[in-house]
C-alpha atoms as a PDB file:
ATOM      1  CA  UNK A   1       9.929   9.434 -15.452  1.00  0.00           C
ATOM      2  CA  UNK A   2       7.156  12.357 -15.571  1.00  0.00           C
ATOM      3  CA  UNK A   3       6.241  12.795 -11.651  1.00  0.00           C
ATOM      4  CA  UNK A   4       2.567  12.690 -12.659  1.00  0.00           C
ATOM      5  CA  UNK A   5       3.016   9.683 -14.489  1.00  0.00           C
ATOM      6  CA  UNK A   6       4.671   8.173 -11.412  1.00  0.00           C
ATOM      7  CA  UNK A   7       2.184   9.313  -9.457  1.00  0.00           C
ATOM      8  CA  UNK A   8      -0.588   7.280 -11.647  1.00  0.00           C
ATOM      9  CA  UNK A   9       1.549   4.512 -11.013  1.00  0.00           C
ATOM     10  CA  UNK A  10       2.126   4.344  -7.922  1.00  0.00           C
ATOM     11  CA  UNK A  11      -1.937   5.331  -7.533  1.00  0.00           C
ATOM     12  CA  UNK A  12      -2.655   1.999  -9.546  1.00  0.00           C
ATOM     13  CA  UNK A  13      -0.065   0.222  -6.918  1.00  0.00           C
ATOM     14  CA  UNK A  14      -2.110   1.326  -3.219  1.00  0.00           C
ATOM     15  CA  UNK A  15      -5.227   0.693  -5.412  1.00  0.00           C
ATOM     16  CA  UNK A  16      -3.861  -3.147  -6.005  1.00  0.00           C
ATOM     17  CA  UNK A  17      -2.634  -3.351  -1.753  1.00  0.00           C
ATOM     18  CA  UNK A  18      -5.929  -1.850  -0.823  1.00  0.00           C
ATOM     19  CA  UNK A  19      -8.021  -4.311  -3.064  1.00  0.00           C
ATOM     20  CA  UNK A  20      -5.295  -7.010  -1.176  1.00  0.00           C
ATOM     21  CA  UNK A  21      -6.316  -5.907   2.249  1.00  0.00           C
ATOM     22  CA  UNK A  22      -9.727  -5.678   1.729  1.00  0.00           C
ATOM     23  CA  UNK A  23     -10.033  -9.101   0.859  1.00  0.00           C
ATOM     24  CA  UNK A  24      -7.617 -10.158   3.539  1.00  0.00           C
ATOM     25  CA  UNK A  25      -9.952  -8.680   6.218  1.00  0.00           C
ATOM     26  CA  UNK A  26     -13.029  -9.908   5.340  1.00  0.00           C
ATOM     27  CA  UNK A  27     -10.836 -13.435   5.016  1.00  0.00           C
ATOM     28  CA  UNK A  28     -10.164 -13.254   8.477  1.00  0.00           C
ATOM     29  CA  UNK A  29     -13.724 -11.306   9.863  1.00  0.00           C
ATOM     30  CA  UNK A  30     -11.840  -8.372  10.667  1.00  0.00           C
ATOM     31  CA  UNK A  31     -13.974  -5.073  11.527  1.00  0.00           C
ATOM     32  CA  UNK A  32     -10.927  -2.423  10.054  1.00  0.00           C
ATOM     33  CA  UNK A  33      -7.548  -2.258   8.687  1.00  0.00           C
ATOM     34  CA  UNK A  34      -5.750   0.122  11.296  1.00  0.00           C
ATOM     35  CA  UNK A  35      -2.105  -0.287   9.210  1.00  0.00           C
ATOM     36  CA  UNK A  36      -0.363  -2.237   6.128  1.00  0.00           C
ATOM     37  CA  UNK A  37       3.020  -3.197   6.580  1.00  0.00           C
ATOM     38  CA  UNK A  38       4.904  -3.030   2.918  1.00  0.00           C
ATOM     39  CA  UNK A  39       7.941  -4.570   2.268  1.00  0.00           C
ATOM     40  CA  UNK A  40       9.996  -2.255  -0.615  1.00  0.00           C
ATOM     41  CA  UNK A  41      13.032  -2.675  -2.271  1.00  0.00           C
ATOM     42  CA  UNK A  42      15.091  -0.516  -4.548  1.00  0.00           C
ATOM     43  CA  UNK A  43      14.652  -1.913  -7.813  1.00  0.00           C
ATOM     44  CA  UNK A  44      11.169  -2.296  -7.764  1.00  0.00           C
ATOM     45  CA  UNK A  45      10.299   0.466  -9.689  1.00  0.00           C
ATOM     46  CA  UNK A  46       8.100   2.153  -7.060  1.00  0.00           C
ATOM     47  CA  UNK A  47       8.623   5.468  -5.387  1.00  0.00           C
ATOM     48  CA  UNK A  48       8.334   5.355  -1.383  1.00  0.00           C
ATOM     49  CA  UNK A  49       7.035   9.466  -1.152  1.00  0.00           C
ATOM     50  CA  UNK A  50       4.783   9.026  -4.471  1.00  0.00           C
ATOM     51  CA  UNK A  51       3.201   5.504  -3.077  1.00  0.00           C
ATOM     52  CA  UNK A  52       2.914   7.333   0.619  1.00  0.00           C
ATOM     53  CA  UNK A  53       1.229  10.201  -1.519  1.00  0.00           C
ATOM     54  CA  UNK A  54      -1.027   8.179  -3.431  1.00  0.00           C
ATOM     55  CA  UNK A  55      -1.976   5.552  -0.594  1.00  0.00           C
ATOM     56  CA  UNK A  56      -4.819   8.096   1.006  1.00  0.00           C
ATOM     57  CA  UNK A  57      -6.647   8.662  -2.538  1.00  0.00           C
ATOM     58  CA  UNK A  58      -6.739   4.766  -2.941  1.00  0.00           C
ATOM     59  CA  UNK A  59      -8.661   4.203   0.271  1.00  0.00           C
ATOM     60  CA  UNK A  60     -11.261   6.510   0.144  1.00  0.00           C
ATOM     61  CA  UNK A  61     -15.048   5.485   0.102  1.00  0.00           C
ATOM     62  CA  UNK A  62     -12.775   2.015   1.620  1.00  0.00           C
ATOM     63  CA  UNK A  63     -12.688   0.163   4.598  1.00  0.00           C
ATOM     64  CA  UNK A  64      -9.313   1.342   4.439  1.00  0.00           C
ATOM     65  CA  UNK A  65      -9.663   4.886   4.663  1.00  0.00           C
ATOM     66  CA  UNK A  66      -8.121   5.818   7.366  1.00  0.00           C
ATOM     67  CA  UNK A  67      -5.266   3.417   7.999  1.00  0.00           C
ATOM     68  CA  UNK A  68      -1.645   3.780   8.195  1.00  0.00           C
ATOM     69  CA  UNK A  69       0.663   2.877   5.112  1.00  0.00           C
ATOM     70  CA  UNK A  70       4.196   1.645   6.462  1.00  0.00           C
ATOM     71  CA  UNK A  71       6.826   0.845   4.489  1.00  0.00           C
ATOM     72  CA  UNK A  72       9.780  -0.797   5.640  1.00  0.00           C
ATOM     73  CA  UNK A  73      12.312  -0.196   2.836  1.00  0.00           C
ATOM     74  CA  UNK A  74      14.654  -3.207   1.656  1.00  0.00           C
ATOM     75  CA  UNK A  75      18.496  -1.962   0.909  1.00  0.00           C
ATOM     76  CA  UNK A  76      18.512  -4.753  -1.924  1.00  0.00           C
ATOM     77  CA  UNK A  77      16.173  -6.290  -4.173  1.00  0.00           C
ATOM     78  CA  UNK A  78      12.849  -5.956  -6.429  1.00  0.00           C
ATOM     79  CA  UNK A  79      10.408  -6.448  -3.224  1.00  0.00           C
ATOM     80  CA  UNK A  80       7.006  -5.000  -3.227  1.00  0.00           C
ATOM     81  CA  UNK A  81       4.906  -7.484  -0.813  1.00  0.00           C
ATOM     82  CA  UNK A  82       2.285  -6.857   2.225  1.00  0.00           C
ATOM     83  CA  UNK A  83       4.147  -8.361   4.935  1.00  0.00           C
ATOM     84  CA  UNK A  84       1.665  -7.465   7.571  1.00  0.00           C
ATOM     85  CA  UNK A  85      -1.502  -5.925   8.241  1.00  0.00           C
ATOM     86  CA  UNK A  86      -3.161  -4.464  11.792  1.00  0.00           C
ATOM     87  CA  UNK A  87      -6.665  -5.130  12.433  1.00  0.00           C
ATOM     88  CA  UNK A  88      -9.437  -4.994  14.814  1.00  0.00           C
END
């Protein structure tokens, strides 16, 4: 695949967990998102480095911006799923 095109991609993806997390904090009356914990397997079409590039753009003008992307990489499997988030 074209790196720029994977880079829209995987732009569109930390858009989609940011919009997640956002609505996740103000679920649970958090003040900010200090880290989101990302479950990622191998087949699931996403690059970890382009997703880990794209993450910072995503959150800006967020109450993300700021906060830690951490992705715990599956050796199997078509994961892509928020297992966690840190908050304060």
């Amino acid at each position: 695949m074209n790196p720029q095109l994977q880079t829209m991609h995987e732009l569109s993806v930390a858009m989609n967990i940011v919009e997640i997390a956002e609505e996740e904090t103000e679920r649970h009356h958090a003040v900010r998102v200090r880290a989101i914990h990302l479950r990622l397997g191998p087949l699931s079409g996403v690059s970890k480095e382009a997703l880990l590039f794209s993450y910072p753009f995503a959150c800006e003008g967020t109450s993300l911006e700021g906060s830690r992307l951490a992705i715990h990489e599956e050796s199997a499997g078509e994961a892509l799923e928020i297992i966690g988030l840190e908050v304060e």
